[in-house]
Protein backbone atom coordinates (compact mmCIF):
# COMPACT_ATOMS: atom_id res chain seq x y z
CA UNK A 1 -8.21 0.85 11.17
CA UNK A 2 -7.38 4.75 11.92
CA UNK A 3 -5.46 6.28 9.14
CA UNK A 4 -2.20 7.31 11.00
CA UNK A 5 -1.97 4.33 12.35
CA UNK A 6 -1.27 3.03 8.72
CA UNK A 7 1.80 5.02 8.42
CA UNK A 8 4.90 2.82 8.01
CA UNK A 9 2.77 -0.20 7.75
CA UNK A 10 4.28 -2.54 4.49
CA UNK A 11 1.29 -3.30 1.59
CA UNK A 12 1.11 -5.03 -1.86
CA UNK A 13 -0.17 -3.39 -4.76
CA UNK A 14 -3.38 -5.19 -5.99
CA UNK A 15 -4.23 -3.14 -8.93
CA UNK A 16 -1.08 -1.14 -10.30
CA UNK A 17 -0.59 2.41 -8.95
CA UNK A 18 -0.24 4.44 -12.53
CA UNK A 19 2.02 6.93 -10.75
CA UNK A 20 1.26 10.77 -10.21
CA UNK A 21 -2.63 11.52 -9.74
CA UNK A 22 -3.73 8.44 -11.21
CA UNK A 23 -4.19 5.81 -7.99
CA UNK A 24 -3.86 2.29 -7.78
CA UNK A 25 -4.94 0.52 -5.07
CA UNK A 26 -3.05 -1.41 -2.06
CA UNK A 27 -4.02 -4.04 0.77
CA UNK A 28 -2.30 -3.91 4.29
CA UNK A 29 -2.83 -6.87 6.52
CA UNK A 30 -3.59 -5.96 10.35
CA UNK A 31 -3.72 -8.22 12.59
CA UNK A 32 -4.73 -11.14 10.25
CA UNK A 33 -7.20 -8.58 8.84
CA UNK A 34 -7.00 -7.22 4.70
CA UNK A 35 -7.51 -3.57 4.50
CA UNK A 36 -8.04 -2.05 0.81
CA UNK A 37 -7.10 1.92 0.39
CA UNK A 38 -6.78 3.69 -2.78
CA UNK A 39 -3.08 4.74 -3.31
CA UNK A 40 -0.81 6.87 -5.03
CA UNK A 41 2.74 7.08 -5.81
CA UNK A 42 5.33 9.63 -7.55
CA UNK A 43 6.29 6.58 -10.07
CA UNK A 44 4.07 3.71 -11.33
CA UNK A 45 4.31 0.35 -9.08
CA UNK A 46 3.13 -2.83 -10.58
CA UNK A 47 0.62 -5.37 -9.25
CA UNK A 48 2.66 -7.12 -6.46
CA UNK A 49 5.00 -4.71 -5.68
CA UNK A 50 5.88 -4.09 -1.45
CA UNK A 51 4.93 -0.50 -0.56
CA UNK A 52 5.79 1.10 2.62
CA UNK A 53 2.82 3.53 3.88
CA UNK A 54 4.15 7.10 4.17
CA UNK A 55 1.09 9.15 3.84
CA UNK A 56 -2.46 9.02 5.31
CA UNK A 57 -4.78 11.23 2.96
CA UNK A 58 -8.00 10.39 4.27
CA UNK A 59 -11.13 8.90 3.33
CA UNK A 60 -9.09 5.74 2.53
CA UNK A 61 -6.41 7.05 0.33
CA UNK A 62 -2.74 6.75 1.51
CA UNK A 63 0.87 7.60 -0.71
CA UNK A 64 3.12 4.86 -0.52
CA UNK A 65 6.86 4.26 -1.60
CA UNK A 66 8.38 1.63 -2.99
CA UNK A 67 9.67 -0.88 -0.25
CA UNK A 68 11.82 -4.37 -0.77
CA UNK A 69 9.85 -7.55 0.86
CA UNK A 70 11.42 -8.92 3.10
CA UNK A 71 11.79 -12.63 4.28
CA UNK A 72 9.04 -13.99 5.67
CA UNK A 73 6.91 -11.39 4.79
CA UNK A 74 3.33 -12.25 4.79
CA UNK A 75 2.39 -10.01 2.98
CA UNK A 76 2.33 -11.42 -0.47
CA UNK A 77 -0.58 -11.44 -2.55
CA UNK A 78 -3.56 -14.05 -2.86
């Protein structure tokens, strides 16, 4: 998947994004397809937690935001 492309594209945290410089990491489902990128955020996010893409670093890191799921949303983990 090209990196900008993953801007504003909704994830769930699969291993729990410490917050700062310390990375967690995400999946984002494209087109049926799970893509894993490192990710970091300003404040920790749990395991679970919706993310909204706002960053493509590079080399499969991206910064995310918090982002409320919404209904329907397939995009919950397991």
């Amino acid at each position: 998947m090209r990196g900008q492309s993953l801007v504003g594209k909704v994830g769930v945290v699969v291993t729990a994004v410490r917050g700062g410089d310390r990375p967690g990491e995400i999946r984002v489902v494209v087109q049926g397809v799970p893509h894993h990128y490192l990710a970091y955020a300003a404040e920790s996010l749990p395991a679970g937690a919706h993310v909204l893409v706002i960053h493509f670093r590079g080399a499969r890191q991206v910064d995310v935001e918090p982002w409320p799921p919404m209904p329907g949303d397939h995009t919950t983990p397991g």
